[in-house]
C-alpha atoms as a PDB file:
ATOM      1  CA  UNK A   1      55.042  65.567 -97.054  1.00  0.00           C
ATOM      2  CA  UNK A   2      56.531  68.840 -97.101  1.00  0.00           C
ATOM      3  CA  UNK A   3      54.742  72.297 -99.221  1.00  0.00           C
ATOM      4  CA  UNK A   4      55.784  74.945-100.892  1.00  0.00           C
ATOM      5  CA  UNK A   5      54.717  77.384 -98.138  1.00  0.00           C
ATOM      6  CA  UNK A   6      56.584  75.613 -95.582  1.00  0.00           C
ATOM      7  CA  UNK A   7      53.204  73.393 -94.328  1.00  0.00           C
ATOM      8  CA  UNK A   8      53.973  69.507 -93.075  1.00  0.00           C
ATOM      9  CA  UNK A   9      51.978  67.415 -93.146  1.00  0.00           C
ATOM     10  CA  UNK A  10      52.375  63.591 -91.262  1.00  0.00           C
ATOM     11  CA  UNK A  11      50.441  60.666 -91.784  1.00  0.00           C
ATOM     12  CA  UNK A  12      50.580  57.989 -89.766  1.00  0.00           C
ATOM     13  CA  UNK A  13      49.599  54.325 -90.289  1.00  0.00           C
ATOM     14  CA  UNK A  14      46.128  54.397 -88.685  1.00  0.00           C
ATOM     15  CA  UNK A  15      44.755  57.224 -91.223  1.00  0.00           C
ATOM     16  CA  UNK A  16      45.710  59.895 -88.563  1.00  0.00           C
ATOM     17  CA  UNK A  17      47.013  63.533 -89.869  1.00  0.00           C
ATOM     18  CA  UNK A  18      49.048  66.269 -88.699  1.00  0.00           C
ATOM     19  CA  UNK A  19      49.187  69.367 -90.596  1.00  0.00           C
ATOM     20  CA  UNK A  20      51.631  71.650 -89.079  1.00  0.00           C
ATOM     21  CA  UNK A  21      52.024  75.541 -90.692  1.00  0.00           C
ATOM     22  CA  UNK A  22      54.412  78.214 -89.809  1.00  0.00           C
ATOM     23  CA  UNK A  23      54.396  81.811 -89.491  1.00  0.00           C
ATOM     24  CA  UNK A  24      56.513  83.193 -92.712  1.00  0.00           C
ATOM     25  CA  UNK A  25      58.988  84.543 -90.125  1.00  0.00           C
ATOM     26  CA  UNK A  26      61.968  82.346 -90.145  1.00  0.00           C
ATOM     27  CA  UNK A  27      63.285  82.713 -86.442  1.00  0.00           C
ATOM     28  CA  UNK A  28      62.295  81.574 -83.565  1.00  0.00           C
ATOM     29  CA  UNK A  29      59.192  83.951 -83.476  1.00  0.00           C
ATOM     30  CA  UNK A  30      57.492  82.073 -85.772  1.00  0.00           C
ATOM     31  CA  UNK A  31      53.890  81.209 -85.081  1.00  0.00           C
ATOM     32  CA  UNK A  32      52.901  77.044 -85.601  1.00  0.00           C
ATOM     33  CA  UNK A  33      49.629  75.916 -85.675  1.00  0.00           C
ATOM     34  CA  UNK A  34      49.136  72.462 -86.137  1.00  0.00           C
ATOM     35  CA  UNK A  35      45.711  70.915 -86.674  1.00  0.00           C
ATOM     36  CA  UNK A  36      45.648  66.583 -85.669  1.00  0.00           C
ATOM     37  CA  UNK A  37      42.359  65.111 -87.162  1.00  0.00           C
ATOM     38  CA  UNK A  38      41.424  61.582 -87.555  1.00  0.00           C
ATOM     39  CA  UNK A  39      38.548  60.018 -89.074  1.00  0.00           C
ATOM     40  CA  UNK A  40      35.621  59.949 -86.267  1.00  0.00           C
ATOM     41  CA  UNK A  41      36.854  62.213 -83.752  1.00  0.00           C
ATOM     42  CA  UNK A  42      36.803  65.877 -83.845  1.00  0.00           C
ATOM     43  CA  UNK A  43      39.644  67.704 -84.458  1.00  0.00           C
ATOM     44  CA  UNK A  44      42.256  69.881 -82.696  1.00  0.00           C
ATOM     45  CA  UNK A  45      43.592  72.951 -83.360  1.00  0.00           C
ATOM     46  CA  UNK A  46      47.140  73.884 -81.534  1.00  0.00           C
ATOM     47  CA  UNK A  47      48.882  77.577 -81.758  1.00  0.00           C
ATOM     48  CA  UNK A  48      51.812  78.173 -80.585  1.00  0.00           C
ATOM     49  CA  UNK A  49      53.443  81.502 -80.476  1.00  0.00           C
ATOM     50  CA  UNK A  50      56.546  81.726 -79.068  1.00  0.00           C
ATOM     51  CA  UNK A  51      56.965  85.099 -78.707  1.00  0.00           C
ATOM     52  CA  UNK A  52      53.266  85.031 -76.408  1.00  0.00           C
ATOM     53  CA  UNK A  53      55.125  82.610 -74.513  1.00  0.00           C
ATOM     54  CA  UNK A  54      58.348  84.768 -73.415  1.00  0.00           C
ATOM     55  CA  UNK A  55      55.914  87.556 -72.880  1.00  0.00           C
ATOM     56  CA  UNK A  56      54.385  85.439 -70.021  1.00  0.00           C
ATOM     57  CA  UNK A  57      51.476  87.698 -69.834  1.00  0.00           C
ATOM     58  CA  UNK A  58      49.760  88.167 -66.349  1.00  0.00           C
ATOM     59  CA  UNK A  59      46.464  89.348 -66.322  1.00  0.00           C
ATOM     60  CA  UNK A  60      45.805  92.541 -63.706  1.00  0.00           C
ATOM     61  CA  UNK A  61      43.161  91.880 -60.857  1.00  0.00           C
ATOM     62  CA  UNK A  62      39.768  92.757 -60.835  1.00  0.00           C
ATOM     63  CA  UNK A  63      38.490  93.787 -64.470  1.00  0.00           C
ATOM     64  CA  UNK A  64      41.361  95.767 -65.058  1.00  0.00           C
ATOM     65  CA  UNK A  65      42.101  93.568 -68.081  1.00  0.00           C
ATOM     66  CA  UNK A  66      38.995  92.375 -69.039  1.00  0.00           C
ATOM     67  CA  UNK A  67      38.677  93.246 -72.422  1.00  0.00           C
ATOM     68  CA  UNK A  68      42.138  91.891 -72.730  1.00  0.00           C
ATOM     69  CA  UNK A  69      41.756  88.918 -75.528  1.00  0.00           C
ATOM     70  CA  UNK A  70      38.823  90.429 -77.234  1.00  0.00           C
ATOM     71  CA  UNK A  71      40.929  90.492 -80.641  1.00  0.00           C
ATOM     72  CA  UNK A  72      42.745  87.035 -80.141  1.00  0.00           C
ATOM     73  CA  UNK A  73      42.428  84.693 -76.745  1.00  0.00           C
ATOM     74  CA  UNK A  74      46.057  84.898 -77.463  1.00  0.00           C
ATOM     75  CA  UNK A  75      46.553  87.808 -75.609  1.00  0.00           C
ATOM     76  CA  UNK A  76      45.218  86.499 -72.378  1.00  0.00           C
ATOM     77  CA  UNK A  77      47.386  83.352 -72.937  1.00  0.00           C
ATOM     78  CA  UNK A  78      50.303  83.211 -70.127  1.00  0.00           C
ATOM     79  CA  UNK A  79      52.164  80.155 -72.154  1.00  0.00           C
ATOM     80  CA  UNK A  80      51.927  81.178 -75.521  1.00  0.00           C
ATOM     81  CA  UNK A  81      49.625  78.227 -76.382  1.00  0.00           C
ATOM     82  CA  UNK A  82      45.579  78.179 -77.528  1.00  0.00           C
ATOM     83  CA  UNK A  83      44.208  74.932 -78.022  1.00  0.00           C
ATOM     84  CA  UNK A  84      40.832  74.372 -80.063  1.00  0.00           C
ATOM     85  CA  UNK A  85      38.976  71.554 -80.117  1.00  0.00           C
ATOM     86  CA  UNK A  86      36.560  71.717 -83.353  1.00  0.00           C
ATOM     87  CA  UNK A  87      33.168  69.674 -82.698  1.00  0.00           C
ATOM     88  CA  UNK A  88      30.811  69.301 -85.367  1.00  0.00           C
ATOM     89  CA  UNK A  89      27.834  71.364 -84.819  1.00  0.00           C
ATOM     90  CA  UNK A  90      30.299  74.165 -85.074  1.00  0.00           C
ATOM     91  CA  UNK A  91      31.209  75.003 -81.517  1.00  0.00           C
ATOM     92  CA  UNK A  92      34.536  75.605 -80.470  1.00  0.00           C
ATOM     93  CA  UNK A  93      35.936  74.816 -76.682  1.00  0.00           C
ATOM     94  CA  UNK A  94      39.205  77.387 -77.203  1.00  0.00           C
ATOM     95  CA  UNK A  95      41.578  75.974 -73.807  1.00  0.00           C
ATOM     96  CA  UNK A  96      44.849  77.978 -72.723  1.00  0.00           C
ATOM     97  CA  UNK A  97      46.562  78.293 -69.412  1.00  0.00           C
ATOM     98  CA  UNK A  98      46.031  81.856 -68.176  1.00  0.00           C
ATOM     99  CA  UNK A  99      47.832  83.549 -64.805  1.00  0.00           C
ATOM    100  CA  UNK A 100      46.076  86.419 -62.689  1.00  0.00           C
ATOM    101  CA  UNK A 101      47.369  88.905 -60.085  1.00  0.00           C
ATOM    102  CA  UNK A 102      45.793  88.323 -56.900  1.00  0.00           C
ATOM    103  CA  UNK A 103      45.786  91.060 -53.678  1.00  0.00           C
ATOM    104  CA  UNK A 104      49.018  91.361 -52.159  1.00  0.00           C
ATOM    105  CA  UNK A 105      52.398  91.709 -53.498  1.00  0.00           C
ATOM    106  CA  UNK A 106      53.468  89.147 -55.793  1.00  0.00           C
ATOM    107  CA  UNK A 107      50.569  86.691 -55.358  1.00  0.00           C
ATOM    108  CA  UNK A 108      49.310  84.795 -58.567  1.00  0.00           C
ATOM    109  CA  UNK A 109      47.331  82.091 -59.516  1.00  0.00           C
ATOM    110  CA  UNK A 110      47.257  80.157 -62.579  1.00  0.00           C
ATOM    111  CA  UNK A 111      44.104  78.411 -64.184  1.00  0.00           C
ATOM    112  CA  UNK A 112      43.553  76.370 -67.396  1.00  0.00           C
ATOM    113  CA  UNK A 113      40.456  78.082 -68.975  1.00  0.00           C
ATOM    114  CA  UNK A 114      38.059  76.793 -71.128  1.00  0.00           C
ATOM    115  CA  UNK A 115      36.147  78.898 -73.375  1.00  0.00           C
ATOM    116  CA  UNK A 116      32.940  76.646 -75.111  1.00  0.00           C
ATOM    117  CA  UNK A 117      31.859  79.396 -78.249  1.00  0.00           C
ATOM    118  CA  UNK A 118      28.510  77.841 -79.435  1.00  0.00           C
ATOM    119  CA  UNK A 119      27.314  78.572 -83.230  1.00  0.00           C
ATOM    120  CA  UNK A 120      24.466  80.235 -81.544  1.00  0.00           C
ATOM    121  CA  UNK A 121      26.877  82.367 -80.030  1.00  0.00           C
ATOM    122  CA  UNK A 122      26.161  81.578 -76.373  1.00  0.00           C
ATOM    123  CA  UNK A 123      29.846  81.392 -74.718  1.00  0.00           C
ATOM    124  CA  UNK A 124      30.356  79.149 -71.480  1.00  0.00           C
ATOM    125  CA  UNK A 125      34.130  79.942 -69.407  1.00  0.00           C
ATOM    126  CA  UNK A 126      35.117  76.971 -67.038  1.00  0.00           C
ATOM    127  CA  UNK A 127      37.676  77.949 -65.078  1.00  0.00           C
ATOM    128  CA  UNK A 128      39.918  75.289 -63.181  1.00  0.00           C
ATOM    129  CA  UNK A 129      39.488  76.900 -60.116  1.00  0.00           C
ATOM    130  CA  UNK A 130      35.902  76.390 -60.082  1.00  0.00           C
ATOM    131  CA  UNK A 131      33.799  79.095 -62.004  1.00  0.00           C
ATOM    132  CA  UNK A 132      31.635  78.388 -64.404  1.00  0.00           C
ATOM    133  CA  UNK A 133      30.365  81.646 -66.255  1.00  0.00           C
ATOM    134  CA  UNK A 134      26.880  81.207 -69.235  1.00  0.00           C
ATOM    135  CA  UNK A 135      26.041  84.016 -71.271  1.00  0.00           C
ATOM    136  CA  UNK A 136      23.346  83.333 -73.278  1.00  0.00           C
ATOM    137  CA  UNK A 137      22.678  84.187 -77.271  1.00  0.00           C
ATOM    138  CA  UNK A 138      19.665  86.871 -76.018  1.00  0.00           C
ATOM    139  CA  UNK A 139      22.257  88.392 -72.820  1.00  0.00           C
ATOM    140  CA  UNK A 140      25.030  88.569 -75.730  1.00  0.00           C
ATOM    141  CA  UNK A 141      23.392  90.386 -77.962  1.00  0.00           C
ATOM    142  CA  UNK A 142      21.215  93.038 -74.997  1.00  0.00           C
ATOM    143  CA  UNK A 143      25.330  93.358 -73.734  1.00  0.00           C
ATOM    144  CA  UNK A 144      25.900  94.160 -77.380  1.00  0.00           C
ATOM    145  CA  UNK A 145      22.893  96.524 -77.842  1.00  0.00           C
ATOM    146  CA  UNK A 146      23.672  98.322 -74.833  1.00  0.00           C
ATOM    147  CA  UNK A 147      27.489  98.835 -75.453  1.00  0.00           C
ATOM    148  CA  UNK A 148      29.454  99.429 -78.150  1.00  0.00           C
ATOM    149  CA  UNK A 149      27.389  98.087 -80.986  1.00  0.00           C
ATOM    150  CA  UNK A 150      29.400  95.881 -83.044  1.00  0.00           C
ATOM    151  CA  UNK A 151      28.513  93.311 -85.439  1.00  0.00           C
ATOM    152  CA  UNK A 152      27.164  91.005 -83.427  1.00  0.00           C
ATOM    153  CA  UNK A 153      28.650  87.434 -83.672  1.00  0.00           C
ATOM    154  CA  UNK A 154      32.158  88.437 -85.076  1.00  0.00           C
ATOM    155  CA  UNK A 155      33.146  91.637 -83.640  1.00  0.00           C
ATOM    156  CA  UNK A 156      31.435  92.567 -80.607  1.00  0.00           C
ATOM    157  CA  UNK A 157      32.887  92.027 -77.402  1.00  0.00           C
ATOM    158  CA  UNK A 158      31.003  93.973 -74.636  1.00  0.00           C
ATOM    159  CA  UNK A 159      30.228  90.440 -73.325  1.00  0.00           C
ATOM    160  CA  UNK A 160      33.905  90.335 -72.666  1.00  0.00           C
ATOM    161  CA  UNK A 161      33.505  92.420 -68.818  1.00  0.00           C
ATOM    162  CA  UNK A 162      31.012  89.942 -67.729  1.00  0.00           C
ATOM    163  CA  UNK A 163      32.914  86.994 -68.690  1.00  0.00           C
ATOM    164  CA  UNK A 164      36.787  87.856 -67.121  1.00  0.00           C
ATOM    165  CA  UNK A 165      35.303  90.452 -65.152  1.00  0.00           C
ATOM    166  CA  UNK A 166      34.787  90.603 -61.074  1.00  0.00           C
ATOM    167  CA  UNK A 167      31.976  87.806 -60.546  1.00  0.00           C
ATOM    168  CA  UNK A 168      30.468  90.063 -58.085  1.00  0.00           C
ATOM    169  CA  UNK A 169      30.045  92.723 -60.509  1.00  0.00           C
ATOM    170  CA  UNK A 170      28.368  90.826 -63.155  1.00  0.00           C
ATOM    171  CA  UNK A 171      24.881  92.056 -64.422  1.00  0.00           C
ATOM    172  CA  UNK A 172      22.002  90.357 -63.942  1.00  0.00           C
ATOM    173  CA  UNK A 173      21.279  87.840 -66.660  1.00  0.00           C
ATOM    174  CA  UNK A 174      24.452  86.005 -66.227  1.00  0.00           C
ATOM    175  CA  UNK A 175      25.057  82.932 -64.447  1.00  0.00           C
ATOM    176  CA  UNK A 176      28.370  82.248 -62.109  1.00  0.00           C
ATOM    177  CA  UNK A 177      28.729  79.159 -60.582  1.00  0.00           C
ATOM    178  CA  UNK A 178      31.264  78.775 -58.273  1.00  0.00           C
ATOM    179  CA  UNK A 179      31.752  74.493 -57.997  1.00  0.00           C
ATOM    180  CA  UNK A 180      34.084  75.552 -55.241  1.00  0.00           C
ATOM    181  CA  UNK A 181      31.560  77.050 -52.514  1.00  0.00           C
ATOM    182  CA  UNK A 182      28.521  75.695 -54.326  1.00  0.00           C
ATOM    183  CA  UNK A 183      27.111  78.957 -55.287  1.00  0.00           C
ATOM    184  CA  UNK A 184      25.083  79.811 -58.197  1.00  0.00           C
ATOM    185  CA  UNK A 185      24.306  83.626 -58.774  1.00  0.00           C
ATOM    186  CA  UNK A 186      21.953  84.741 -61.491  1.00  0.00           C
END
């Protein structure tokens, strides 16, 4: 089926949906999200923006860029592509592939990062290569108090250094597990 705002929307023989929208740009900048859901499992958000994804964005080393994404995880997207899986007691595990400077000239590495936001607004990153980052509802909202003061939940984002920041600079009150060299700092 086909809308008057451009949406799509597929339905297959098992019950399964796909509801695709666009952007109201008409070129090839325009942003799709498409959202597959079928009856007992939870379901998936996909965005798409092509213009992220010519961009190619490279995240600086160290924390340089750590409050990059704080508006949209989009931003810290190196593909141009967010996907959002949608589980019932509200949290969302937000995954995109993200690419980092490393020391040296022209080093990089590239992780698929997972981002589990919690309705009680605890936020867990797994990183591919290993680090596991927990900030707790209480740490949140004592980041929060002690930084810029936003409306906590929505807008604030002071948690945002601990979580892409330096792991060695983290505050206490954070954990960082590192699955790698079986480390767990607190």
């Amino acid at each position: 089926m086909s809308y008057i705002d451009r949406s799509e929307m597929l339905i297959f023989p098992d019950h399964s949906r796909i509801l695709i929208t666009r952007s109201e740009k008409d070129d090839d900048s325009a942003i799709h999200t498409s959202v597959f859901s079928q009856e007992g499992y939870a379901p998936v958000r996909v965005i798409n923006n092509p213009v992220k994804a010519r961009a190619a964005t490279i995240i600086g080393a160290g924390g340089t860029d750590a409050l990059m994404g704080k508006e949209s995880i989009m931003e810290r997207s190196h593909g141009g592509l967010v996907s959002e899986l949608l589980l019932p007691d509200k949290t969302t595990v937000q995954t995109y592939l993200e690419k980092q400077e490393l020391r040296g000239i022209n080093r990089f590495q590239r992780n698929l990062i997972h981002l589990v936001r919690r309705d009680d607004y605890s936020v867990i990153k797994v990183k591919q290569d290993g680090e596991v980052v927990i900030i707790s509802t209480n740490e949140r909202a004592y980041l929060n108090d002690i930084g810029a003061q936003e409306e906590f939940g929505t807008k604030d984002y002071d948690y945002f250094f601990e979580l892409f920041g330096v792991p060695l600079e983290r505050r206490s009150g954070m954990y960082t597990v590192n699955l790698d060299q079986g480390r767990l700092w607190t």
